[in-house]
Protein backbone atom coordinates (compact mmCIF):
# COMPACT_ATOMS: atom_id res chain seq x y z
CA UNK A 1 111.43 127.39 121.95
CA UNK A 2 112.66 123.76 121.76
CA UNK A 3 114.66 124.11 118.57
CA UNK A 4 116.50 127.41 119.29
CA UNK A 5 118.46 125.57 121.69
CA UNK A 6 120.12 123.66 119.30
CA UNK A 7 120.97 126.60 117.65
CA UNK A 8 121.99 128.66 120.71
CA UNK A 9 124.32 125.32 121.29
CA UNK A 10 125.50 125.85 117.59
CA UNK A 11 126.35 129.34 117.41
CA UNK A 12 128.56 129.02 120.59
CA UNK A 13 130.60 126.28 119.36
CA UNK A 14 131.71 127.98 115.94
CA UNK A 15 132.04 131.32 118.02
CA UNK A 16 135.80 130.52 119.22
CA UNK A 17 136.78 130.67 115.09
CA UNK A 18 135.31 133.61 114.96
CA UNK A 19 136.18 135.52 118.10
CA UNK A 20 139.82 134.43 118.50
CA UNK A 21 142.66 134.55 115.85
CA UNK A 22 146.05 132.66 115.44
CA UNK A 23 147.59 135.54 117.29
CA UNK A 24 145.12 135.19 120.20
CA UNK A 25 146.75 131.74 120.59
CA UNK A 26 150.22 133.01 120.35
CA UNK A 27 149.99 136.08 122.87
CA UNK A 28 148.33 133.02 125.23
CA UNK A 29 151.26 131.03 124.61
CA UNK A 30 154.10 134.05 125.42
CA UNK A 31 152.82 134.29 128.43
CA UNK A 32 152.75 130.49 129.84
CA UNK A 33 156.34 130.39 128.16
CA UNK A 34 157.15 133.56 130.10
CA UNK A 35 155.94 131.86 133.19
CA UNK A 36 157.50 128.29 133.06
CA UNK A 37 159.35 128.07 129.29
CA UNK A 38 158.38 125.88 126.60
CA UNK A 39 157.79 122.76 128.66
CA UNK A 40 155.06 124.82 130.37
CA UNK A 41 152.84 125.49 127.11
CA UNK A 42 149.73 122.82 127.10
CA UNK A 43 147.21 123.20 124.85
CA UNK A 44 144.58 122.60 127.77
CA UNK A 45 145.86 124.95 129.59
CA UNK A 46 145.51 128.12 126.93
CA UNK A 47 141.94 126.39 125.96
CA UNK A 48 140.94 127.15 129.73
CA UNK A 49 142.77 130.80 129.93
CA UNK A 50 140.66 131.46 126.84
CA UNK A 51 137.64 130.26 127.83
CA UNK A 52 137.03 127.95 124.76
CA UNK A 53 137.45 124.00 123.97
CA UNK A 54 140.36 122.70 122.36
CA UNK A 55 138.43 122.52 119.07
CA UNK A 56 139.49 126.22 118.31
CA UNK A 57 142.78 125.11 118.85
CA UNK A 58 142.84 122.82 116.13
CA UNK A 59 140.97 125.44 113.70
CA UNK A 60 144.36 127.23 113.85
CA UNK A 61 146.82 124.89 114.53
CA UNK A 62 147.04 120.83 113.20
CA UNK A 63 149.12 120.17 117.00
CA UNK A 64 151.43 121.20 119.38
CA UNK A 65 153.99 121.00 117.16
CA UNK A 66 152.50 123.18 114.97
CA UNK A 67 152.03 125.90 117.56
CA UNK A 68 155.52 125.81 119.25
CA UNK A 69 156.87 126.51 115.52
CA UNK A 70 154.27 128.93 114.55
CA UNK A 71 155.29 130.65 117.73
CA UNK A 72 158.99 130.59 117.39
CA UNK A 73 158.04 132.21 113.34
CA UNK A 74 156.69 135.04 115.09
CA UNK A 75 158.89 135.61 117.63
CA UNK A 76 161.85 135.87 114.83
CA UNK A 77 159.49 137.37 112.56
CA UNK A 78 158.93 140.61 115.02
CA UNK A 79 162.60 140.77 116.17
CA UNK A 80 163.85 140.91 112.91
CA UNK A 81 160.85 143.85 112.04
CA UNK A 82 162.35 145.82 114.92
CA UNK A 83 165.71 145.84 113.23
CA UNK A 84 163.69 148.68 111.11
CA UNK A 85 163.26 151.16 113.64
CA UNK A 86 166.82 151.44 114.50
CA UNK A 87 168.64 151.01 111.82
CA UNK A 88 171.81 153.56 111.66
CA UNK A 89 172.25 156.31 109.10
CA UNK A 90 176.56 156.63 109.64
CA UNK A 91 175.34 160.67 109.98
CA UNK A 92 177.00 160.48 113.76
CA UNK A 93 177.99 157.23 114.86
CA UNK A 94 178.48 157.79 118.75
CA UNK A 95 175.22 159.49 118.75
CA UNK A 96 173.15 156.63 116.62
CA UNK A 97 175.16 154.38 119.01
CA UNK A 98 173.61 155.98 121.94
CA UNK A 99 170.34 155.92 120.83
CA UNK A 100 170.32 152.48 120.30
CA UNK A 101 171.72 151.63 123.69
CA UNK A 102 168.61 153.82 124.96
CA UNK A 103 166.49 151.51 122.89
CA UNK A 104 167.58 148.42 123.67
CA UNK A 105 168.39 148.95 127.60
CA UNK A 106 165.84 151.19 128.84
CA UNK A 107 162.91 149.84 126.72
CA UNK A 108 164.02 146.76 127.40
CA UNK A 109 164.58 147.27 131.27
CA UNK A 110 160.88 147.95 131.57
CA UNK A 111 159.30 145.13 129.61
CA UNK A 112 159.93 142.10 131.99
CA UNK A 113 157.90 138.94 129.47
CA UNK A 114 159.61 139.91 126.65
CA UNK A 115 162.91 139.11 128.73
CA UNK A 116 161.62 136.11 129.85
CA UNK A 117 160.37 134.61 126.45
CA UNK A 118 163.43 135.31 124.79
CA UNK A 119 165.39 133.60 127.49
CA UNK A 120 162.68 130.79 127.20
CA UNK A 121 163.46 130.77 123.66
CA UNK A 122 167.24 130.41 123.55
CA UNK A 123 166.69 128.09 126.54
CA UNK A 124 164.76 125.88 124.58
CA UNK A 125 167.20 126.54 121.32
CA UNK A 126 169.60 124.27 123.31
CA UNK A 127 167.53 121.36 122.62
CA UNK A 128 165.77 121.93 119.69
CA UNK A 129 167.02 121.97 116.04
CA UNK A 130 164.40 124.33 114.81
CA UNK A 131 164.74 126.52 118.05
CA UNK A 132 168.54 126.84 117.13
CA UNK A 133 167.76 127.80 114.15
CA UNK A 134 165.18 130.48 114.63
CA UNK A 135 167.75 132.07 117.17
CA UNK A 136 170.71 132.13 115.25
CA UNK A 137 168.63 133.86 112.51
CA UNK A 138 168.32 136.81 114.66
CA UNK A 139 171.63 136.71 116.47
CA UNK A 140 172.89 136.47 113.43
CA UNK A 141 170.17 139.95 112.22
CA UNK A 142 171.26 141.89 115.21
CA UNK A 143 174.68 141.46 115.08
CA UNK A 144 174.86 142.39 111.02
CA UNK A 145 172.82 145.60 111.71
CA UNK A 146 175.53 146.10 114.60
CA UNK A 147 178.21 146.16 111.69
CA UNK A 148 175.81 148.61 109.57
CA UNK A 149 177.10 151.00 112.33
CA UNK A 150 180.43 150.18 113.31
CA UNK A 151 181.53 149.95 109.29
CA UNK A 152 181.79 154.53 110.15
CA UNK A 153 184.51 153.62 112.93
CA UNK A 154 186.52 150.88 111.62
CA UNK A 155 187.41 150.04 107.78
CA UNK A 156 188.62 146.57 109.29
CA UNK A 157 185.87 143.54 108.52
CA UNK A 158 187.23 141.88 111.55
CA UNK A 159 187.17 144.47 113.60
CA UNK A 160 183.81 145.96 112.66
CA UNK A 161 182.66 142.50 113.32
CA UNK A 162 184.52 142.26 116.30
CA UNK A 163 183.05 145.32 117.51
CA UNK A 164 179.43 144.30 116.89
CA UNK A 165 180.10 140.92 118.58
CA UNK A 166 181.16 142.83 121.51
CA UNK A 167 178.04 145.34 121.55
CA UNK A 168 175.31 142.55 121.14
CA UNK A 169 176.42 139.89 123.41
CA UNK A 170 177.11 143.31 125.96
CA UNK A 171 173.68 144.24 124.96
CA UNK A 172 172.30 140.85 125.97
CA UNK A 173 174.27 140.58 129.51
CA UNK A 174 172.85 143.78 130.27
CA UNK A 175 169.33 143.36 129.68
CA UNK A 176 169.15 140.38 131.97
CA UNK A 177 171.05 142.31 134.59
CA UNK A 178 168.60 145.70 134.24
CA UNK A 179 165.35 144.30 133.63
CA UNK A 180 162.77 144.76 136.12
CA UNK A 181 165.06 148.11 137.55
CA UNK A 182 162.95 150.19 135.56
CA UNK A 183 162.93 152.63 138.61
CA UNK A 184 167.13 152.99 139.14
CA UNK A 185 167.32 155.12 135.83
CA UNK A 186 170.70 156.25 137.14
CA UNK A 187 172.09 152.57 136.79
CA UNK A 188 171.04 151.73 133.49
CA UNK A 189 171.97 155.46 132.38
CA UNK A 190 175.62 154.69 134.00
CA UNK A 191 175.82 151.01 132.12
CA UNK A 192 174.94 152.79 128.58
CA UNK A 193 177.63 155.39 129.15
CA UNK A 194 179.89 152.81 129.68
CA UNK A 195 179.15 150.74 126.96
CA UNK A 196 178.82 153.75 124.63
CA UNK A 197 182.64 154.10 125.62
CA UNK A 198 184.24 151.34 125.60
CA UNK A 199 182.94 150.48 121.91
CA UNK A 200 183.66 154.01 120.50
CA UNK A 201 187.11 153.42 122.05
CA UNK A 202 187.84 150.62 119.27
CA UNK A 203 188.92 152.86 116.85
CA UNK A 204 191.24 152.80 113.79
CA UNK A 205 194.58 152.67 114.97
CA UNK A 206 196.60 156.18 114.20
């Protein structure tokens, strides 16, 4: 009976590698960074919303450092993976161009933390180097794939690029604005018509 203990003890100390993952650590993080920004993330603080020392911690991550890039990875890692799912076809632009503003603006209306870690993010891109970086990457991502679709209205670089400059930084604007209104379907239905028209209304000039 005496020397199980020790064992007991043993087993629930190398339990936290086993039951929790890099990721675990990650989702922990998006949400004290949704909840206060980067400046908010302690490493104490996720240990005790885990429910495990800081020694798992540091089986997945060497410091703090460490984690606040590993997160940022990710976070630029899965935006640019959702580039996939809408990426246009030129079969019918204004209807592609719809659907995307449907993806972007009602999804996005309804998913409040993702709002506020990307807004943590470029928050914190202000005064971090590697931050900036990470951002720009997918600014940069989004607005490309933007041009993907706007190359079947305009044969002009500039104004394709002009065009997707418009739509994203729209795009942006209006997600702040509609999420959280996940229940006033009419306004974010009105605010995609409008943007729908006023971008298919840049067209080649006759």
């Amino acid at each position: 009976m005496n020397e199980a203990k020790p064992q007991a003890r043993r087993r629930s100390r190398t339990s936290d590698k086993v039951q929790l993952t890099r990721d675990n650590w990650l989702d922990a993080a998006a949400g004290e960074i949704a909840a206060g920004g980067f400046g908010h993330l302690r490493v104490l603080t996720l240990s005790k919303k885990l429910g495990v020392t800081r020694g798992s911690f540091y089986w997945h991550f060497r410091d703090h450092e460490d984690l606040v890039v590993s997160f940022l990875d990710r976070w630029r890692d899965r935006r640019l993976h959702e580039l996939r799912y809408w990426k246009p076809e030129g079969e019918n632009t204004a209807e592609e161009l719809r659907q995307i503003l449907e993806l972007l603006l009602t999804d996005a209306a309804r998913n409040v933390r993702r709002l506020q870690v990307e807004l943590a993010v470029r928050d914190f891109a202000r005064r971090d180097a590697y931050a900036a970086k990470i951002v720009a990457e997918v600014d940069e991502a989004r607005i490309s794939q933007n041009c993907i679709l706007f190359q079947h209205i305009s044969k002009d670089p500039q104004r394709t690029r002009d065009l997707s400059l418009l739509l994203y930084v729209a795009t942006i604007g209006s997600q702040v604005v509609l999420t959280g209104r996940s229940d006033d379907d009419n306004a974010i239905g009105r605010i995609e018509d409008l943007m729908a028209r006023v971008v298919m209304g840049f067209k080649e000039d006759r």
